[in-house]
PDB file of N, CA and C in Angstrom:
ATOM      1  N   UNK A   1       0.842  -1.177   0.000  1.00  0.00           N
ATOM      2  CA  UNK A   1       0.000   0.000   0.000  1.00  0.00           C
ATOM      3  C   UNK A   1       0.891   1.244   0.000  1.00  0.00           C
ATOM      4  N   UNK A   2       0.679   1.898  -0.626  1.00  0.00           N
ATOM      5  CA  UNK A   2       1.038   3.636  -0.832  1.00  0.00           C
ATOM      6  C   UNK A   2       1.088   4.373   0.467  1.00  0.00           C
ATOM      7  N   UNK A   3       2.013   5.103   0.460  1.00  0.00           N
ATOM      8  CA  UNK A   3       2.085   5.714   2.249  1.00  0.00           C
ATOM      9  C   UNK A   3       1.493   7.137   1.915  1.00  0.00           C
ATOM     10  N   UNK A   4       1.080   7.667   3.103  1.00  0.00           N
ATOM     11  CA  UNK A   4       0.189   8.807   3.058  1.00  0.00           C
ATOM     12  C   UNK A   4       1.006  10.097   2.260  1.00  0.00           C
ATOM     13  N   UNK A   5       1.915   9.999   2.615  1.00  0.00           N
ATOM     14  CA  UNK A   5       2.630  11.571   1.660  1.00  0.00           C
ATOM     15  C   UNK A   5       3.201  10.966   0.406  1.00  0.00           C
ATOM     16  N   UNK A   6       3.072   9.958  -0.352  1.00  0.00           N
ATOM     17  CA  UNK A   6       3.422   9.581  -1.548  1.00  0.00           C
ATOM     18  C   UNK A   6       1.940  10.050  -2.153  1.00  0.00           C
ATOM     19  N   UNK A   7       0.893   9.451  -1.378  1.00  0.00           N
ATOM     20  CA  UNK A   7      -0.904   9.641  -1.804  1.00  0.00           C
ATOM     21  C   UNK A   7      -0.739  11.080  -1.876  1.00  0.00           C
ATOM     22  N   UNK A   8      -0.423  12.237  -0.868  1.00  0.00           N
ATOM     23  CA  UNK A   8      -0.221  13.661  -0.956  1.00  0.00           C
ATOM     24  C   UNK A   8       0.475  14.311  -1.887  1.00  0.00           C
ATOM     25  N   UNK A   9       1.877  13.969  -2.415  1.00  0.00           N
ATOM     26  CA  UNK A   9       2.069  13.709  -3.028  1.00  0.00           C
ATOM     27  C   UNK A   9       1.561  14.215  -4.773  1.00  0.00           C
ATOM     28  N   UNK A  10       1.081  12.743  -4.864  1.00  0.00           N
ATOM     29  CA  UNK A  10       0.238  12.267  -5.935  1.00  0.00           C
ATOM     30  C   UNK A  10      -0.903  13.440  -6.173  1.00  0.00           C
ATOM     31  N   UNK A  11      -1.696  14.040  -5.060  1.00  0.00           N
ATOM     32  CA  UNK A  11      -2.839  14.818  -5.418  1.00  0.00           C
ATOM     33  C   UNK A  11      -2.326  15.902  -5.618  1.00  0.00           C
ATOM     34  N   UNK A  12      -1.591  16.480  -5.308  1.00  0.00           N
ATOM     35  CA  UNK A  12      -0.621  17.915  -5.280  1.00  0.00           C
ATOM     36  C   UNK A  12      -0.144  17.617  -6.692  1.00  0.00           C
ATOM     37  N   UNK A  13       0.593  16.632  -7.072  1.00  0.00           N
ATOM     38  CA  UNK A  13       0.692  16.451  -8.735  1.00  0.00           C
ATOM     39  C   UNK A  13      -0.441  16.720  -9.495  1.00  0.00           C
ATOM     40  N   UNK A  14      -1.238  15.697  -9.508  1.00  0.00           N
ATOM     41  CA  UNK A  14      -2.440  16.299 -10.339  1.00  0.00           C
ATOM     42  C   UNK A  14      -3.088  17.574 -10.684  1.00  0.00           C
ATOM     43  N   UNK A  15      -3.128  18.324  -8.971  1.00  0.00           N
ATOM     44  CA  UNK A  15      -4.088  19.634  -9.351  1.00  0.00           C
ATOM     45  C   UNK A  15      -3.011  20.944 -10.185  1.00  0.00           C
ATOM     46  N   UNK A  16      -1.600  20.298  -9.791  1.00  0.00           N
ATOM     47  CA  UNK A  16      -0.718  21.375 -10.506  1.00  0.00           C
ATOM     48  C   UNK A  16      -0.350  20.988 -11.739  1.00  0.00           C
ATOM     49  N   UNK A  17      -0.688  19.709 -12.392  1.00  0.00           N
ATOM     50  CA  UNK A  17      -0.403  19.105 -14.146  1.00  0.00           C
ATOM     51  C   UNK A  17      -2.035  19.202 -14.724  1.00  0.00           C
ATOM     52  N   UNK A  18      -2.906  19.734 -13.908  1.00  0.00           N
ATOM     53  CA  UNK A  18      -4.368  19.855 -14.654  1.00  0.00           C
ATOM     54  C   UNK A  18      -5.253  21.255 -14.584  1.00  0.00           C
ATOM     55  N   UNK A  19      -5.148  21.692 -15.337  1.00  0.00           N
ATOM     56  CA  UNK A  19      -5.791  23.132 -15.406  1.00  0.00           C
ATOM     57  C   UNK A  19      -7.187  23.570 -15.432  1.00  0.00           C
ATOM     58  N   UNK A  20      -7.534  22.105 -15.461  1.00  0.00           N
ATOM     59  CA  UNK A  20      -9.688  22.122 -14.735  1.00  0.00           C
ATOM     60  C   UNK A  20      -9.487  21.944 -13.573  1.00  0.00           C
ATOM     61  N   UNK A  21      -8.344  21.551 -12.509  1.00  0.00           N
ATOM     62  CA  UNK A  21      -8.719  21.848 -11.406  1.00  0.00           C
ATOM     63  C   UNK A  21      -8.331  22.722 -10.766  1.00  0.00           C
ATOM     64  N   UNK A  22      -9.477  23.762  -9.936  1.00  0.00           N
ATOM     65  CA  UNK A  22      -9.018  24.841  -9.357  1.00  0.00           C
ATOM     66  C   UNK A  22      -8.284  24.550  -8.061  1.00  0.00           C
ATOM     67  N   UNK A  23      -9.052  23.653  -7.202  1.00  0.00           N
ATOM     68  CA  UNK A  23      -8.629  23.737  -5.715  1.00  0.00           C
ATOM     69  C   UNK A  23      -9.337  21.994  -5.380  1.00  0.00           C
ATOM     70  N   UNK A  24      -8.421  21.763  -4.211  1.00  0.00           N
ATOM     71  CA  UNK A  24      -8.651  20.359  -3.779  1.00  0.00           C
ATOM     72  C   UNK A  24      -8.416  20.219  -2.285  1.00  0.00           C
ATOM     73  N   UNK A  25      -9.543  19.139  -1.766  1.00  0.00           N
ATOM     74  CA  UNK A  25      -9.308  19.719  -0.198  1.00  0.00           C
ATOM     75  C   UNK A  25      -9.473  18.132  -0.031  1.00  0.00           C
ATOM     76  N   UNK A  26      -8.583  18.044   0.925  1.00  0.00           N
ATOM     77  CA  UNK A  26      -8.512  16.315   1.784  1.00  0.00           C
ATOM     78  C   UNK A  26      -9.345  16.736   2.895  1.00  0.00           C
ATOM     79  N   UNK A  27     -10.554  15.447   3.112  1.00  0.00           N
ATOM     80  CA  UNK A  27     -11.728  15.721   3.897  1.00  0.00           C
ATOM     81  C   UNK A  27     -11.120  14.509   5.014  1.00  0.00           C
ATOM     82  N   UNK A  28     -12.515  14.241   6.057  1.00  0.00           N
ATOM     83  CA  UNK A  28     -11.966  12.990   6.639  1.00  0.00           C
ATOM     84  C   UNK A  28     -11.574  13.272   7.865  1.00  0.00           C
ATOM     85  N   UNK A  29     -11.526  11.753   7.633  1.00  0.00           N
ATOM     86  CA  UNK A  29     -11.119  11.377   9.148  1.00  0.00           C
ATOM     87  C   UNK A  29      -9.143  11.358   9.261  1.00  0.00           C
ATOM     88  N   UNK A  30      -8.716  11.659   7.879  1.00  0.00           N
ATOM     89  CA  UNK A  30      -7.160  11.661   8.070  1.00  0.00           C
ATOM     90  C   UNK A  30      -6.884  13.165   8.129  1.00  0.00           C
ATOM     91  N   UNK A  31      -7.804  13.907   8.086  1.00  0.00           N
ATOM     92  CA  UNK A  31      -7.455  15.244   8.358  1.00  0.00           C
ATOM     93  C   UNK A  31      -7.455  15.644  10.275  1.00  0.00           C
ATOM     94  N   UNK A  32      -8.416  14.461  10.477  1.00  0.00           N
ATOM     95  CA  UNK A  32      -8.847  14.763  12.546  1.00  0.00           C
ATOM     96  C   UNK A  32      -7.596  14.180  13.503  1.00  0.00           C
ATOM     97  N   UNK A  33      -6.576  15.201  13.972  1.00  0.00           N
ATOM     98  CA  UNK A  33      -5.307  15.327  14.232  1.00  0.00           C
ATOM     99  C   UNK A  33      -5.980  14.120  15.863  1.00  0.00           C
ATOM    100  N   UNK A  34      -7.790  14.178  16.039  1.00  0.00           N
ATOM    101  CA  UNK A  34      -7.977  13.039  17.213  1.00  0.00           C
ATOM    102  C   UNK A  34      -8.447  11.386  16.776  1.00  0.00           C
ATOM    103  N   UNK A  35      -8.302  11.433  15.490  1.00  0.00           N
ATOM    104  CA  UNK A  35      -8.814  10.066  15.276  1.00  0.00           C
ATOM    105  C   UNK A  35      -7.005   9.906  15.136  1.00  0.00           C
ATOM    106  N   UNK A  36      -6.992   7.893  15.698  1.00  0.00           N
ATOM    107  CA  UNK A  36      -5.765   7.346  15.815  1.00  0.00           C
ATOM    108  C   UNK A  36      -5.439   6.720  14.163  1.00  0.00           C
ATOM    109  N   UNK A  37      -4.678   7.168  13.242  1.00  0.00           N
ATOM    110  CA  UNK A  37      -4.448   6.467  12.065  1.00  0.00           C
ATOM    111  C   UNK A  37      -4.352   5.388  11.848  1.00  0.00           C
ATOM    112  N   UNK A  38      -5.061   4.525  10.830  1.00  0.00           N
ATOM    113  CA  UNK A  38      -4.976   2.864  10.638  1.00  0.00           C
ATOM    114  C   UNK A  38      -5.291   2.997   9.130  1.00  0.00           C
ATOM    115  N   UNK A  39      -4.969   1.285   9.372  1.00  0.00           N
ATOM    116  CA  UNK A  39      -4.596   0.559   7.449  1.00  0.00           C
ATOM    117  C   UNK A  39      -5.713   0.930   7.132  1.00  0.00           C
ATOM    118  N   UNK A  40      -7.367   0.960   7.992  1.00  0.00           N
ATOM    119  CA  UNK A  40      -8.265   0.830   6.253  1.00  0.00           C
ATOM    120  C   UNK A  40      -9.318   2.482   6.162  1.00  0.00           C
ATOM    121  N   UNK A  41      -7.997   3.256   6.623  1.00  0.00           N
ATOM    122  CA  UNK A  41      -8.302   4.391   6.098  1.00  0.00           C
ATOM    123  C   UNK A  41      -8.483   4.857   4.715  1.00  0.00           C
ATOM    124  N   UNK A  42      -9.001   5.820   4.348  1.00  0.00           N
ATOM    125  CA  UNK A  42      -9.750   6.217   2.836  1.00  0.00           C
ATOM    126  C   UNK A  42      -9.175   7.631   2.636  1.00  0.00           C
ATOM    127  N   UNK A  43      -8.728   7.980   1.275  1.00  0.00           N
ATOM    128  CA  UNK A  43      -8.438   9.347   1.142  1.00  0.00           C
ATOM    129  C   UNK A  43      -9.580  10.315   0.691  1.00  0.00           C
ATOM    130  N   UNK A  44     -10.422  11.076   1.436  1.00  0.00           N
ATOM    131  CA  UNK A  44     -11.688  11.725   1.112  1.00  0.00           C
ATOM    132  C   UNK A  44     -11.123  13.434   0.484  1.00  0.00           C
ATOM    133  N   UNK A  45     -10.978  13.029  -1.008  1.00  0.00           N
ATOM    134  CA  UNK A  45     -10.828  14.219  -1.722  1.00  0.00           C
ATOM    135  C   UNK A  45     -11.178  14.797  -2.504  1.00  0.00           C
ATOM    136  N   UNK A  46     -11.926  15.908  -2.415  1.00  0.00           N
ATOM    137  CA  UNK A  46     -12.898  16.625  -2.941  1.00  0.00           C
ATOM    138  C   UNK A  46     -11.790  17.754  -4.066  1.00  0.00           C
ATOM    139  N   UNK A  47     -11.900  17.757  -5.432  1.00  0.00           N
ATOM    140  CA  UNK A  47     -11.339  18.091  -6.615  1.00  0.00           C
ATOM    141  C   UNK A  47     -12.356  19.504  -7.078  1.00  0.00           C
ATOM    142  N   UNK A  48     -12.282  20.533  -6.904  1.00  0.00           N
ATOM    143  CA  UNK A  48     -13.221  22.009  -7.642  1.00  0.00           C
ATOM    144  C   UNK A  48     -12.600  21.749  -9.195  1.00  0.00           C
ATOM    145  N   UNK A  49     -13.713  22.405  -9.978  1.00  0.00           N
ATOM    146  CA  UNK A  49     -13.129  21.900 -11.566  1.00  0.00           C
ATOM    147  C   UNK A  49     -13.993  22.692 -11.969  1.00  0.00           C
ATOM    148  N   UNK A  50     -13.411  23.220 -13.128  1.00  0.00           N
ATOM    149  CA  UNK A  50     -14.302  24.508 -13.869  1.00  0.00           C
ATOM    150  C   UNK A  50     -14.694  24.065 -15.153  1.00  0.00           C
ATOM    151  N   UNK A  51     -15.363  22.343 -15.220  1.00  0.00           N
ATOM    152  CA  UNK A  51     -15.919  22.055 -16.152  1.00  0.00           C
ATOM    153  C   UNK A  51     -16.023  20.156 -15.650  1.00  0.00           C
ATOM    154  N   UNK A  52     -17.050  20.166 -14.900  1.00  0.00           N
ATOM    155  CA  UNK A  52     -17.587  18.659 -14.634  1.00  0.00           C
ATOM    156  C   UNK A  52     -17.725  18.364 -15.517  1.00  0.00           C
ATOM    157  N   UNK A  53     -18.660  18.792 -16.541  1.00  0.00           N
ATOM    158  CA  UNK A  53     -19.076  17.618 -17.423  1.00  0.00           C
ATOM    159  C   UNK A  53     -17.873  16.718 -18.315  1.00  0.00           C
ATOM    160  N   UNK A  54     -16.489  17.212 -18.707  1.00  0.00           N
ATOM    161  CA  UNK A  54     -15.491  17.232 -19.178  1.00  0.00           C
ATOM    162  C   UNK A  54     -14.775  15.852 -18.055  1.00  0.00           C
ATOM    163  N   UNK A  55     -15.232  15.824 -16.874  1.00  0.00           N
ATOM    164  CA  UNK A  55     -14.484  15.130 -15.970  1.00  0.00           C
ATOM    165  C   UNK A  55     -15.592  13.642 -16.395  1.00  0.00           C
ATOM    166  N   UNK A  56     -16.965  13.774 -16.237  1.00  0.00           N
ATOM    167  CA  UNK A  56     -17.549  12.807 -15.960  1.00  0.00           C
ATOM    168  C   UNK A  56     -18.268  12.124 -17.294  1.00  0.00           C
ATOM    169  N   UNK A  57     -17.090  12.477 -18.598  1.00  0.00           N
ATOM    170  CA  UNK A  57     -17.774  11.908 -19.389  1.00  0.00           C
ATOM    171  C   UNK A  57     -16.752  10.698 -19.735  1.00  0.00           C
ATOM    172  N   UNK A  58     -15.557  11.361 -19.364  1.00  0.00           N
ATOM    173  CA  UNK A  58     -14.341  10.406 -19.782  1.00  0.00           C
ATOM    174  C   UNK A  58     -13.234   9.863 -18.388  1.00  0.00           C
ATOM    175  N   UNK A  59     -13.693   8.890 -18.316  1.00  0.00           N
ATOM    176  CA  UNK A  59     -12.549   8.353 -16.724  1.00  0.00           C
ATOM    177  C   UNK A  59     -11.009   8.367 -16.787  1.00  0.00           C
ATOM    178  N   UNK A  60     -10.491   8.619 -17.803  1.00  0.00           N
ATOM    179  CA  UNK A  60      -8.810   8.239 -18.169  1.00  0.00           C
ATOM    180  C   UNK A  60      -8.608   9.240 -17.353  1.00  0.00           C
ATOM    181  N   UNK A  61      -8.952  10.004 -16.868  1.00  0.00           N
ATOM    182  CA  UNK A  61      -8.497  11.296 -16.353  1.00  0.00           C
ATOM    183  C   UNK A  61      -7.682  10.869 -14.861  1.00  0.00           C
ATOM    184  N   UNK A  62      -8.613  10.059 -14.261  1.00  0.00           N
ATOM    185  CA  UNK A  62      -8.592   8.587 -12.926  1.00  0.00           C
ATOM    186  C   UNK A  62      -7.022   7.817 -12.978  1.00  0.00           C
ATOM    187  N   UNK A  63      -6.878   7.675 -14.071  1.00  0.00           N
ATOM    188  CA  UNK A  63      -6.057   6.778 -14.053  1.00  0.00           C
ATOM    189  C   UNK A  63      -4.310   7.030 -13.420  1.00  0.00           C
ATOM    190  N   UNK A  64      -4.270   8.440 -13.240  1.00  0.00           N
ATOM    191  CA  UNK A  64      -3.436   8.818 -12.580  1.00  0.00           C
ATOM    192  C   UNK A  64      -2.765   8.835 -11.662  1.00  0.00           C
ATOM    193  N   UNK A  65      -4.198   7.953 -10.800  1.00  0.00           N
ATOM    194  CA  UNK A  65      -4.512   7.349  -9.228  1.00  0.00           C
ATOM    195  C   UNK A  65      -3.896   6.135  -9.294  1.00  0.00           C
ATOM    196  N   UNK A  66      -3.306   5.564 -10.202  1.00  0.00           N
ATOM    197  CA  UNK A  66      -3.161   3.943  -9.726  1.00  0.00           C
ATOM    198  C   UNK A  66      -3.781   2.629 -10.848  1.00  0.00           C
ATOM    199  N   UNK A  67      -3.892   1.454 -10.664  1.00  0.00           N
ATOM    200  CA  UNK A  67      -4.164   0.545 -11.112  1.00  0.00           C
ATOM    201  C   UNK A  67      -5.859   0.152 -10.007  1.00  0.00           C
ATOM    202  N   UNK A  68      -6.986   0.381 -10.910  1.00  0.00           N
ATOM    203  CA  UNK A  68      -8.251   0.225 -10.152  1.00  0.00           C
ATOM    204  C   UNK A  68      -8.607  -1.165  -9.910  1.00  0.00           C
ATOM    205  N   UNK A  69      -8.976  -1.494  -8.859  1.00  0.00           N
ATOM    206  CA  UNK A  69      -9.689  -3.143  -9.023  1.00  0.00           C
ATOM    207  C   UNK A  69     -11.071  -2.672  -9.141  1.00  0.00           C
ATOM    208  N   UNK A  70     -11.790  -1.753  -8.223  1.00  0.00           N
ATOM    209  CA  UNK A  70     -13.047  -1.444  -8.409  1.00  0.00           C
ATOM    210  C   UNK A  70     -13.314   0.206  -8.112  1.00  0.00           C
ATOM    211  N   UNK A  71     -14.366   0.624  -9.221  1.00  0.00           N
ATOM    212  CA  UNK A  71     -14.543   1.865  -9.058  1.00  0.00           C
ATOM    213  C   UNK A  71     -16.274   1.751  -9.161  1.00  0.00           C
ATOM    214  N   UNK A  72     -16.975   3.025  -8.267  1.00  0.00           N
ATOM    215  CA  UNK A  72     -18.284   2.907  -8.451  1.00  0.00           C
ATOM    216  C   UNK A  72     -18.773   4.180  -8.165  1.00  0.00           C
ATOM    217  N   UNK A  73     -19.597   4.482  -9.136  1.00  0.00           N
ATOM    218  CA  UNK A  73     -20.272   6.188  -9.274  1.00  0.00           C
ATOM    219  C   UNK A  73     -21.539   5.989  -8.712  1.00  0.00           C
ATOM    220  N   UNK A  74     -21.445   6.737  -7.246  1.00  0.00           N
ATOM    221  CA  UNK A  74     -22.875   6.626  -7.146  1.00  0.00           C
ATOM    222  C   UNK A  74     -24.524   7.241  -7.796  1.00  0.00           C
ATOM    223  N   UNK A  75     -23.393   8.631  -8.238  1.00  0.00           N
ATOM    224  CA  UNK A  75     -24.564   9.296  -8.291  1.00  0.00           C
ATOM    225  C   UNK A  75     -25.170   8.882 -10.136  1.00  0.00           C
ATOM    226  N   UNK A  76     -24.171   8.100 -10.594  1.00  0.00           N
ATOM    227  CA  UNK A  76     -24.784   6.896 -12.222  1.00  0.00           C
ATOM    228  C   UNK A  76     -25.362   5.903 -11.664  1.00  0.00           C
ATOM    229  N   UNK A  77     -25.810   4.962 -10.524  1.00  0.00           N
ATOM    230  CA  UNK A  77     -26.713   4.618 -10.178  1.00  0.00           C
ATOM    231  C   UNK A  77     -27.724   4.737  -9.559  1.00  0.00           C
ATOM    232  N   UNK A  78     -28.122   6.040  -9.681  1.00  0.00           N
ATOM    233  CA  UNK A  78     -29.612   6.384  -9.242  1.00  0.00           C
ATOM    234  C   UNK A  78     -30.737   6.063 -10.380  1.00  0.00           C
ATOM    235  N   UNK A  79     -31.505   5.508  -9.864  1.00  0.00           N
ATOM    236  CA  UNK A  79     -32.767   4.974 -10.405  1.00  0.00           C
ATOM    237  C   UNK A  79     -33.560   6.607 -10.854  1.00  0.00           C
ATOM    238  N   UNK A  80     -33.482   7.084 -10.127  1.00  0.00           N
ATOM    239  CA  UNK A  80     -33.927   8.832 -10.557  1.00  0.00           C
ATOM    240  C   UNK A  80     -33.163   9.980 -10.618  1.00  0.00           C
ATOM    241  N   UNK A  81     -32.917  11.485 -11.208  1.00  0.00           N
ATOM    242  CA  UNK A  81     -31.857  11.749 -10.981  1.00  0.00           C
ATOM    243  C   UNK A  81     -30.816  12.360 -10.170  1.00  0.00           C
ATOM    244  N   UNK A  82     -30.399  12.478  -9.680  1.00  0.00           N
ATOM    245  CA  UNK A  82     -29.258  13.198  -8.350  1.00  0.00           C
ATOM    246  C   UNK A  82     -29.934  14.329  -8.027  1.00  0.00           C
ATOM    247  N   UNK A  83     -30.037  14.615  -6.768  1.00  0.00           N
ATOM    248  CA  UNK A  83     -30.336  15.703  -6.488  1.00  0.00           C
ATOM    249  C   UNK A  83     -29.242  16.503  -5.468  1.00  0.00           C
ATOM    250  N   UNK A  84     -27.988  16.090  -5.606  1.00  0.00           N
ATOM    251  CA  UNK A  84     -27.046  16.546  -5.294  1.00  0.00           C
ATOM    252  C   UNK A  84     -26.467  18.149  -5.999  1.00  0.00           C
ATOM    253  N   UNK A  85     -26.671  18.448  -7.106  1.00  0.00           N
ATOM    254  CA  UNK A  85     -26.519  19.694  -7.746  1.00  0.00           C
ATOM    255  C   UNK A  85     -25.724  19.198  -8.848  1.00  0.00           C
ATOM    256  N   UNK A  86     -24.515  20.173  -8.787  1.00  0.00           N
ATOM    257  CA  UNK A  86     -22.971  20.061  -9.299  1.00  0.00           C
ATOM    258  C   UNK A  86     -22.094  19.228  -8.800  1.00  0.00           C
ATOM    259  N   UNK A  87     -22.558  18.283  -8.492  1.00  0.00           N
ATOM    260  CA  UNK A  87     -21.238  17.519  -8.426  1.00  0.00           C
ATOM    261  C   UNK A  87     -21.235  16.031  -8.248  1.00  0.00           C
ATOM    262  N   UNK A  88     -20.399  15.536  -8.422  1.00  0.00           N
ATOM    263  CA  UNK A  88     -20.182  14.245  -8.603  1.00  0.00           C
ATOM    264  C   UNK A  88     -19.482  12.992  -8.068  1.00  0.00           C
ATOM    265  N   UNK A  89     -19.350  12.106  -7.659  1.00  0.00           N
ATOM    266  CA  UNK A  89     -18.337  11.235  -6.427  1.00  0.00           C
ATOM    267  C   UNK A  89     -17.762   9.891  -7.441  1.00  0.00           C
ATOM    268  N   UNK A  90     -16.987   9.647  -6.934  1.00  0.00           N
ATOM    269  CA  UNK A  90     -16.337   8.357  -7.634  1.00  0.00           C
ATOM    270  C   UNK A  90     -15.908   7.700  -5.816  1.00  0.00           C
ATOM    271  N   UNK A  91     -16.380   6.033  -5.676  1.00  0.00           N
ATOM    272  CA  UNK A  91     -15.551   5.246  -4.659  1.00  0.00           C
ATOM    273  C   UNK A  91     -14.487   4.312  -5.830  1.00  0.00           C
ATOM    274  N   UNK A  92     -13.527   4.438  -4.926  1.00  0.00           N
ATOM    275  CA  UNK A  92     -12.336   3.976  -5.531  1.00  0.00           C
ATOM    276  C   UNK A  92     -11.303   3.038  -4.800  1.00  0.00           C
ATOM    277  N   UNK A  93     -11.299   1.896  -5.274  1.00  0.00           N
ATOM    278  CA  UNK A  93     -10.311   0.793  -4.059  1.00  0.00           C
ATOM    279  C   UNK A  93      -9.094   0.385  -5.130  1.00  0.00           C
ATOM    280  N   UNK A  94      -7.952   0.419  -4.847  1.00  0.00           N
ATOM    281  CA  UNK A  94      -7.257   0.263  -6.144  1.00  0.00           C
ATOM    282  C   UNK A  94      -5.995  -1.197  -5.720  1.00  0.00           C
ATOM    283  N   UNK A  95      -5.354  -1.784  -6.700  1.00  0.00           N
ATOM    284  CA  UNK A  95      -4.704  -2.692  -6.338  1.00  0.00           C
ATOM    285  C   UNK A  95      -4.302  -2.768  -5.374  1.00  0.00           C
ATOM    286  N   UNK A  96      -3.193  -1.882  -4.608  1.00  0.00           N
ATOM    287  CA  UNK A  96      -2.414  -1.870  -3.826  1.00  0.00           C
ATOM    288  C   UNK A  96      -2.813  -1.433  -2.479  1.00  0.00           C
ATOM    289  N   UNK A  97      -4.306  -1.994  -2.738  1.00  0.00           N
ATOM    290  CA  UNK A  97      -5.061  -1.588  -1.080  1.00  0.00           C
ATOM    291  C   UNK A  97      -5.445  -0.246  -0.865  1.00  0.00           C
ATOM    292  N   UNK A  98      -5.230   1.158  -1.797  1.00  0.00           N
ATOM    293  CA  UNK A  98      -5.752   2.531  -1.515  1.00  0.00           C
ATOM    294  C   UNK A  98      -6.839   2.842  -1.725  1.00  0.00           C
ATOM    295  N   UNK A  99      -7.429   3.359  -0.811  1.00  0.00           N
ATOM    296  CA  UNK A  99      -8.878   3.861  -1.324  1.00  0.00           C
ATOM    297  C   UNK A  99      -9.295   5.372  -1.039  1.00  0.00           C
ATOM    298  N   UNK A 100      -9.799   5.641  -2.170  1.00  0.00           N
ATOM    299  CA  UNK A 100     -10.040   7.228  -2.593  1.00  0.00           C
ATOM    300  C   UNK A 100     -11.508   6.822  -2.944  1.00  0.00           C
TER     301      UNK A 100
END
């Protein structure tokens, strides 16, 4: 598994090699200096982008993250449609045990 500042890292790469994203904020429970850190922690990171639809039509964009075993959009399986607004979520578990 990927250690936390290689994952930091990694997102700090992206938002500075991609020019749809404005700003990116690590959410979570790895941000709460009182929760005790463990293995099946999740990286909760929220990406601002000045053109979703551009993000959520084409996934290669993802692939930057790693080798995926499973990825799942929740808000493409709603039976009706999102009433979330603007925006969009991807769960993400990837070979090497990371999950975003």
């Amino acid at each position: 598994m990927r250690k936390e500042k290689e994952m930091i890292n990694l997102f700090e790469y992206i938002v500075m090699n991609d020019d749809g994203i404005r700003l990116s904020v690590l959410e979570g429970s790895r941000t709460n200096k009182n929760i005790t850190k463990d293995y099946f922690q999740d990286y909760d990171i929220s990406f601002f982008v000045t053109d979703i639809d551009s993000y959520k039509k084409d996934d290669c964009w993802l692939e930057v993250f790693g080798d995926l075993t499973f990825m799942q959009k929740p808000e493409d399986m709603e039976l009706f449609p999102s009433e979330l607004g603007n925006w969009f979520s991807y769960i993400m578990y990837f070979n090497d045990g990371v999950k975003i």
